[in-house]
Protein backbone atom coordinates (compact mmCIF):
# COMPACT_ATOMS: atom_id res chain seq x y z
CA UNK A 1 0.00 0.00 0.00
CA UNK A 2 1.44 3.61 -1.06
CA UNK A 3 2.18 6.17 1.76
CA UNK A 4 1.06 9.13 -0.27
CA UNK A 5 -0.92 10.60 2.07
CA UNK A 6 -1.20 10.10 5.83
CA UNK A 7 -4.42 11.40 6.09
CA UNK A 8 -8.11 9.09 5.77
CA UNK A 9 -9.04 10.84 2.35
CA UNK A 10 -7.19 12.89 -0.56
CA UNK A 11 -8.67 13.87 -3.66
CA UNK A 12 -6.55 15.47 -6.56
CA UNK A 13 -7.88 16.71 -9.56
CA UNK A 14 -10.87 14.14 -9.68
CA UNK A 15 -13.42 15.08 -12.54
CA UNK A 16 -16.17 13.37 -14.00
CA UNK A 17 -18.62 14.84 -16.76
CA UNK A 18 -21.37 13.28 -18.35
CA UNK A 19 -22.57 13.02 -22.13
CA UNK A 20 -26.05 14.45 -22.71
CA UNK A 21 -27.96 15.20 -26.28
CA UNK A 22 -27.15 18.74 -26.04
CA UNK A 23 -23.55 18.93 -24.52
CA UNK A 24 -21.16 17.55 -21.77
CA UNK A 25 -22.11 18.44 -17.96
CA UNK A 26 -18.78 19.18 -16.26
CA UNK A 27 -20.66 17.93 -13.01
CA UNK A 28 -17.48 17.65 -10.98
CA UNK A 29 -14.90 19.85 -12.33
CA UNK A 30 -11.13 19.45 -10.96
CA UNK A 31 -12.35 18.80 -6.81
CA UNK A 32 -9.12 19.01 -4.09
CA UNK A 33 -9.82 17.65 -0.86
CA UNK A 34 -8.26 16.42 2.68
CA UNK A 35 -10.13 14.55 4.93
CA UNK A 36 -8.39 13.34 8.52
CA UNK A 37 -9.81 10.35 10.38
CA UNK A 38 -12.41 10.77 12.83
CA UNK A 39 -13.79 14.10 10.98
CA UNK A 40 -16.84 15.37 9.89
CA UNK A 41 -16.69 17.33 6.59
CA UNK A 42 -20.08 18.88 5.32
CA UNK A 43 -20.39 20.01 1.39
CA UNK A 44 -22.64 23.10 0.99
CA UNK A 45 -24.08 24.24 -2.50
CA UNK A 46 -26.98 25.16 -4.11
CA UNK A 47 -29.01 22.32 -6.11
CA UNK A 48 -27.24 21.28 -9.43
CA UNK A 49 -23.78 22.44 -8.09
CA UNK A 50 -22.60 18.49 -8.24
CA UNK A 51 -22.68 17.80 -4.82
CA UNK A 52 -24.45 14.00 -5.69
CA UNK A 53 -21.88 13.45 -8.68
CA UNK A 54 -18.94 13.58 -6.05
CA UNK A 55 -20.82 11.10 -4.03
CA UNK A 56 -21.23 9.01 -7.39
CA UNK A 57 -17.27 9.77 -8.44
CA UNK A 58 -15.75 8.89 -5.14
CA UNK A 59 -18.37 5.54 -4.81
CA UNK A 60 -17.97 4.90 -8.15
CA UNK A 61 -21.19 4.47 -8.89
CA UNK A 62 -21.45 5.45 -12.38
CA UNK A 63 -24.24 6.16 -15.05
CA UNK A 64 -23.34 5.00 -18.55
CA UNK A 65 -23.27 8.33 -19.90
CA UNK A 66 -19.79 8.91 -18.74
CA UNK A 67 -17.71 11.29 -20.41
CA UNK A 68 -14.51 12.23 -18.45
CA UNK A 69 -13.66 10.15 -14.88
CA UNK A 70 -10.04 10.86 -13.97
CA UNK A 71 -8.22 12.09 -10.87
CA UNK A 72 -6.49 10.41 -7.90
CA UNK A 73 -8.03 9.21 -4.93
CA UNK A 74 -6.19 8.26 -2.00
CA UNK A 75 -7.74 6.38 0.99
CA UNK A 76 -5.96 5.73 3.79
CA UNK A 77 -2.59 5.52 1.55
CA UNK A 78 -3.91 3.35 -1.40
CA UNK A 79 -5.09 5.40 -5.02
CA UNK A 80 -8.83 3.55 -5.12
CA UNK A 81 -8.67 5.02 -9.11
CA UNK A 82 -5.97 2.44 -9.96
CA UNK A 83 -7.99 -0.31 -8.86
CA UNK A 84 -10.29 -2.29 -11.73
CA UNK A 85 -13.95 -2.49 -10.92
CA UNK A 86 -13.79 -5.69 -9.35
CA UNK A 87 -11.01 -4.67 -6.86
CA UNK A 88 -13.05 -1.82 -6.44
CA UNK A 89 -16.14 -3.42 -5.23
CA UNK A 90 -14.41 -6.15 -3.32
CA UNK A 91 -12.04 -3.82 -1.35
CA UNK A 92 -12.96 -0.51 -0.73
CA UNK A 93 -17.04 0.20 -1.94
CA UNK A 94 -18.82 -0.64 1.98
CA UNK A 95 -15.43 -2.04 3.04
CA UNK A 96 -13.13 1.37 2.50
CA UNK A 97 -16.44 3.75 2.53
CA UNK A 98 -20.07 3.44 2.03
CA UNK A 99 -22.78 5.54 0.98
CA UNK A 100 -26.01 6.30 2.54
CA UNK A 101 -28.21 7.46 -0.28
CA UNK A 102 -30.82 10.30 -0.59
CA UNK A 103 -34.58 8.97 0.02
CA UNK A 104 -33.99 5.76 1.68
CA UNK A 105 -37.07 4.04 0.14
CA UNK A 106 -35.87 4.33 -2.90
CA UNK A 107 -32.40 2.68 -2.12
CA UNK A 108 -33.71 -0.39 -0.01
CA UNK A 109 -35.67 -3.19 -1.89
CA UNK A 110 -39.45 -3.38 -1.15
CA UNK A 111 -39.68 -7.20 -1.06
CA UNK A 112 -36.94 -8.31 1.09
CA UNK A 113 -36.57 -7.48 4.95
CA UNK A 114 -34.57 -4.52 5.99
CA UNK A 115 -32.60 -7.31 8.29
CA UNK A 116 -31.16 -9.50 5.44
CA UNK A 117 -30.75 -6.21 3.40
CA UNK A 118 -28.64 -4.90 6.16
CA UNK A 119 -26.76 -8.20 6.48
CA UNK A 120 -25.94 -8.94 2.92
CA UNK A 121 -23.04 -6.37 2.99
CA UNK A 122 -21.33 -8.09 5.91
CA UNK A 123 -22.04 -11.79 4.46
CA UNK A 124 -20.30 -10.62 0.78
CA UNK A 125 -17.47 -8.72 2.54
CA UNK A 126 -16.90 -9.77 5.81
CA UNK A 127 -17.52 -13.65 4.93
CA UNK A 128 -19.81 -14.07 7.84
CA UNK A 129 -22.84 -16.30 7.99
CA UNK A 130 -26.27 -15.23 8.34
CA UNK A 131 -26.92 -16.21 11.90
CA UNK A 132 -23.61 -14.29 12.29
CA UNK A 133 -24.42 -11.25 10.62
CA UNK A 134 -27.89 -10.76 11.95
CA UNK A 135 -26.28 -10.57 15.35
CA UNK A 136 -24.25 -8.03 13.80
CA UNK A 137 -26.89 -6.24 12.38
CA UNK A 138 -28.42 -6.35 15.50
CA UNK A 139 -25.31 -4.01 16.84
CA UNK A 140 -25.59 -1.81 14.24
CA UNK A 141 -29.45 -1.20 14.89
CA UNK A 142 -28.24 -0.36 18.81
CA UNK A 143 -26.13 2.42 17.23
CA UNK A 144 -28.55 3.94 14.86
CA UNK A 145 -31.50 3.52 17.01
CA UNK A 146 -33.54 1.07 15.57
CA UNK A 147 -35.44 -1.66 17.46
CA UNK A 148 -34.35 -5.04 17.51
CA UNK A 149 -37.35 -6.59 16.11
CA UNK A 150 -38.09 -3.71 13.41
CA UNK A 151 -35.01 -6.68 11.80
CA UNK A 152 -37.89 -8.87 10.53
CA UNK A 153 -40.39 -5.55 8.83
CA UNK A 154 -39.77 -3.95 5.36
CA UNK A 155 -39.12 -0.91 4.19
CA UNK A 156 -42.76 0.37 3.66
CA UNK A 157 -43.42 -0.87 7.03
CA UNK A 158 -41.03 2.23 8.75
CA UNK A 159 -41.22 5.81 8.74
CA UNK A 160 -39.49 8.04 6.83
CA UNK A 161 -36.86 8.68 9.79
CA UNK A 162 -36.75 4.81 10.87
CA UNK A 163 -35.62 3.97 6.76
CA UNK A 164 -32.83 6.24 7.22
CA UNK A 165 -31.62 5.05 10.26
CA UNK A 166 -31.65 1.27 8.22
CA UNK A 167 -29.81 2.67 5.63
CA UNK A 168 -27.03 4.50 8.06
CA UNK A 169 -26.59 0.72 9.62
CA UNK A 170 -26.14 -0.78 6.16
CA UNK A 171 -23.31 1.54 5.50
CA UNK A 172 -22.17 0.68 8.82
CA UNK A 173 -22.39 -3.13 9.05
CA UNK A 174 -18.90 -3.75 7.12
CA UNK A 175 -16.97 -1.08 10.02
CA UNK A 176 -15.90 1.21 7.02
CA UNK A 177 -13.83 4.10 7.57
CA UNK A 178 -15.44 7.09 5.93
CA UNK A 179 -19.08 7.20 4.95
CA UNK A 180 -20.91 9.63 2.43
CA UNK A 181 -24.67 10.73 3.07
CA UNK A 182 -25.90 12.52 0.59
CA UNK A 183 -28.50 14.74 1.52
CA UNK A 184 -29.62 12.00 4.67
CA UNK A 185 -32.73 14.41 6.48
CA UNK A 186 -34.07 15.54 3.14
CA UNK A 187 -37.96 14.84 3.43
CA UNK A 188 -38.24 14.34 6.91
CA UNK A 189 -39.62 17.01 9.62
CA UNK A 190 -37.16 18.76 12.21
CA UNK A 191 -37.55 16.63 15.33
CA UNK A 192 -36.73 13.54 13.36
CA UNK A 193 -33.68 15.80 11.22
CA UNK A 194 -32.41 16.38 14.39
CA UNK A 195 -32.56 12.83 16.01
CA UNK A 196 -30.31 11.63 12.88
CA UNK A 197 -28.05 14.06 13.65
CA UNK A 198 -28.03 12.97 17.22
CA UNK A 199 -27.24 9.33 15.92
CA UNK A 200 -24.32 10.99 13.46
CA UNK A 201 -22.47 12.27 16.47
CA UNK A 202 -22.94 9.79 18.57
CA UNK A 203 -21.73 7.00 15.94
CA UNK A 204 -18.60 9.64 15.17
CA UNK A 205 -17.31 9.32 18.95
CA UNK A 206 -18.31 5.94 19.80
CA UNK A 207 -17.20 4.28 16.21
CA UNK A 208 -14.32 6.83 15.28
CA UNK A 209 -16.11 6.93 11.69
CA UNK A 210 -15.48 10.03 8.99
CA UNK A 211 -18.28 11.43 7.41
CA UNK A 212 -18.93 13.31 4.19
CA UNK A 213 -21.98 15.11 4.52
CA UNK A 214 -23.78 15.97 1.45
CA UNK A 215 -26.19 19.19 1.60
CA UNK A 216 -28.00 21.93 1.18
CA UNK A 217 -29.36 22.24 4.83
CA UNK A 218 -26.99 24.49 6.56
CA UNK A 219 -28.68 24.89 10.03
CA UNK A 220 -29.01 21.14 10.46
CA UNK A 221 -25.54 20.16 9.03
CA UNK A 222 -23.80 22.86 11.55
CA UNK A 223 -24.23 20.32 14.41
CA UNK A 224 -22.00 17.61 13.17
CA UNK A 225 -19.66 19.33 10.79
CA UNK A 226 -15.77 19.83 12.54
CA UNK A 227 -15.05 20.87 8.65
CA UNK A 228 -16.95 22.69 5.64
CA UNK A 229 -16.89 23.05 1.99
CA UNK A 230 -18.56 25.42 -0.25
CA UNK A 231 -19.30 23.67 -3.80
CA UNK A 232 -20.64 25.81 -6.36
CA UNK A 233 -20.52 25.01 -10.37
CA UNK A 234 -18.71 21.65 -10.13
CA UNK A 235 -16.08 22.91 -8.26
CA UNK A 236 -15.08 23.49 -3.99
CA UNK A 237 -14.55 27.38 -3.69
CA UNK A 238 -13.63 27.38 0.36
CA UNK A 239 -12.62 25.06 2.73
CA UNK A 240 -11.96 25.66 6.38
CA UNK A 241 -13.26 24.10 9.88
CA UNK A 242 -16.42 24.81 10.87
CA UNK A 243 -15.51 26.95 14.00
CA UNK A 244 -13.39 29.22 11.40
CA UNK A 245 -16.10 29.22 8.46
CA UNK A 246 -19.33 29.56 10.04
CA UNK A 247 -18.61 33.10 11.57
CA UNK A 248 -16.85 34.37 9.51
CA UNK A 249 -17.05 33.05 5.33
CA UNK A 250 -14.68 34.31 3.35
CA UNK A 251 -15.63 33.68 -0.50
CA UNK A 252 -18.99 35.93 -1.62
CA UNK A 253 -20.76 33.22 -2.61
CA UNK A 254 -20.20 31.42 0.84
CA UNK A 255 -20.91 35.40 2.26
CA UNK A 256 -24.19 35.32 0.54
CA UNK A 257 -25.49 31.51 1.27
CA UNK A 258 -24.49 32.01 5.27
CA UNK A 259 -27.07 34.78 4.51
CA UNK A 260 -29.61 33.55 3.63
CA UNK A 261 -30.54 31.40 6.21
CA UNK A 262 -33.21 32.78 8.52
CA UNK A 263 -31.82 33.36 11.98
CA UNK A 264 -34.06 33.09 15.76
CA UNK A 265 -31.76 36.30 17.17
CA UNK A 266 -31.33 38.53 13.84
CA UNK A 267 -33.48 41.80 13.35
CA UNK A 268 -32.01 41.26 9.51
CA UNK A 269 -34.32 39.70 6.92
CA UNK A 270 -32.29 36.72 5.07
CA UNK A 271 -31.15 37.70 1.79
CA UNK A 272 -31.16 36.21 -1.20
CA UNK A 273 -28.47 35.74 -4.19
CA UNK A 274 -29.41 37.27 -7.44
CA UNK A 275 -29.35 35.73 -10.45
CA UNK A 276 -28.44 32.10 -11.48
CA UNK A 277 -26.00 29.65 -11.46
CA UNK A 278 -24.23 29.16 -14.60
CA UNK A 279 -25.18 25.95 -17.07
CA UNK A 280 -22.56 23.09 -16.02
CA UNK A 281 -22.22 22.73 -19.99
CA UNK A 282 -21.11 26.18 -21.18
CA UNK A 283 -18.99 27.45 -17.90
CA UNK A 284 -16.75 30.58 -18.18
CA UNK A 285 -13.45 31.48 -18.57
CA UNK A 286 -13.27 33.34 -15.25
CA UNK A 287 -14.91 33.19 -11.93
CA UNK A 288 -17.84 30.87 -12.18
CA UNK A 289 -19.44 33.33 -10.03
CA UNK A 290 -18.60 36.68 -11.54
CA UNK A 291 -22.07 37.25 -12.76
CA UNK A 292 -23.56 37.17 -9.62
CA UNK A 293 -20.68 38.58 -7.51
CA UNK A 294 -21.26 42.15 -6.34
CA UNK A 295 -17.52 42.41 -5.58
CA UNK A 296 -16.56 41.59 -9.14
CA UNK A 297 -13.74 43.49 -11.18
CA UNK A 298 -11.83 42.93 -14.30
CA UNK A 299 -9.56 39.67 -13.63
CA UNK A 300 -12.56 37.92 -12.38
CA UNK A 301 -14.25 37.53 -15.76
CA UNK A 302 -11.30 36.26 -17.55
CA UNK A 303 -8.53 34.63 -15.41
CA UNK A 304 -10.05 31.04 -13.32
CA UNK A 305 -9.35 31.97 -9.49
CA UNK A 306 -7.25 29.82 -7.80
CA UNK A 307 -6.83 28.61 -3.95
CA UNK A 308 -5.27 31.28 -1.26
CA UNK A 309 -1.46 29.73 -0.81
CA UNK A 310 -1.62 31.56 2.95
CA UNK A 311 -4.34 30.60 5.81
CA UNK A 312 -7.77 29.94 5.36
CA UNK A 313 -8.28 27.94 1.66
CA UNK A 314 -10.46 30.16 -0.52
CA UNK A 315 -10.75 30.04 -4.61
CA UNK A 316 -11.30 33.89 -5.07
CA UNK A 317 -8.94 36.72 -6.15
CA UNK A 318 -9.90 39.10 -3.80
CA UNK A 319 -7.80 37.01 -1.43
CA UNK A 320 -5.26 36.30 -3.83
């Protein structure tokens, strides 16, 4: 196994883009990223910025449209994008990291019970029975929250809240290292939001697992994150921990999403950003968020920003 990099995850350069009718999507455009063990990073962005395709790159899991899929991925030492497909699946997808899916009733079969769906993960990779992994599974429903005997139901037969909790112990079941959610409270109310979030932190201290958390809810993914990143047109445009970034953002576009999130304690109405994201297949030259930037000038529009070299990392050139 390569030494490259010490820490749980590093991304370099990793792009994928996607073949339509009427042009390529450069969904995930050139992403750096560090992850340590035992963190929590959460990835902010509007809807369409291609938070969901760097679930899909770093998973793997691939539409056939593919256009462009290249970049290095290091976990935990080893570059996962050398691997074939079937080293892939065998050693590092639900071994290496897992994925809990946005709307859990789509991702878990209707006909079989969400106790052998949880199980079949540790029977393929761990080589365990399955008297064995039901006991396991059993475990990983004390962690999440779900009762024992909720093992023998299906998916239909749970609430919204309870399928998500199933589909957090499927990810666990195999002990992986780092797990994606991608968008994991979407659809349900508050008080349940914030009992998943409850069962987040609790697994990330108890379990010492990493988590990549996919969103657009910035209130609710506050509680968890120890890290953020801003993603906005296929690209990360800030990074910094969240006791750094949520005071203070640096880039205008993270400026402008901090503010428009309702506060309980703020006599100032939210705000909201003008204008609209541009099309993910005709991107331009400069800034990808000149257009909308009030604090736009001349370089922005024709030179790509690149990330600050001192302190906090920021893609802008007003902190070149």
């Amino acid at each position: 196994m390569s030494t490259v990099s010490e820490k749980l995850l590093k991304i370099e350069n990793l792009v994928l883009y996607f073949k339509t009718t009427t042009g390529v999507v450069q969904a995930v455009d050139g992403i750096d990223f560090e992850l340590d063990a035992n963190r929590a990073v959460v990835i902010l962005g509007e809807s369409g910025c291609g938070k969901t395709s760097l679930a899909k790159a770093l998973l793997r899991l691939l539409p056939r449209n593919v256009d462009k899929y290249s970049g290095k991925v290091y976990l935990q030492g080893l570059d996962v994008m050398a691997l074939d497909d079937e080293e892939y699946r065998r050693n590092v997808r639900w071994v290496g990291m897992s994925l809990v899916p946005q709307a859990a009733m789509n991702a878990l079969n209707p006909v079989l019970r969400v106790g052998d769906q949880v199980a079949e993960p540790a029977i393929i990779h761990l080589g365990l029975s399955k008297a064995e992994a039901l006991i396991l599974v059993n475990k990983m429903f004390q962690h999440v929250g779900v009762p024992f005997d909720f093992i023998k139901r299906y998916p239909f037969e749970l609430s919204g809240g309870m399928r998500q909790r199933v589909a957090l112990a499927m990810a666990l079941v195999s002990s992986p290292d780092l797990i994606v959610l991608d968008e994991p409270t979407s659809a349900l109310d508050l008080l349940t939001q914030a009992n998943i979030m409850n069962v987040l932190k609790r697994i990330k201290h108890e379990l010492g697992t990493s988590f990549i958390l996919i969103t657009h809810d910035i209130a609710t993914s506050s509680e968890l994150a120890d890290e953020v990143a801003i993603m906005y047109a296929g690209q990360i445009v800030e990074t910094g921990s969240a006791r750094d970034f949520f005071p203070a953002p640096l880039h205008p576009y993270s400026k402008m999403l901090m503010a428009s999130v309702p506060l309980l304690r703020s006599e100032s109405d939210p705000i909201f950003i003008t204008g609209q994201p541009p099309s993910l297949m005709n991107l331009p030259e400069g800034c990808r968020f000149a257009t909308r930037c009030p604090f736009r000038f001349e370089k922005c529009a024709g030179e790509p920003p690149v990330f600050s070299k001192e302190g906090r990392k920021v893609k802008c050139w007003l902190h070149e």
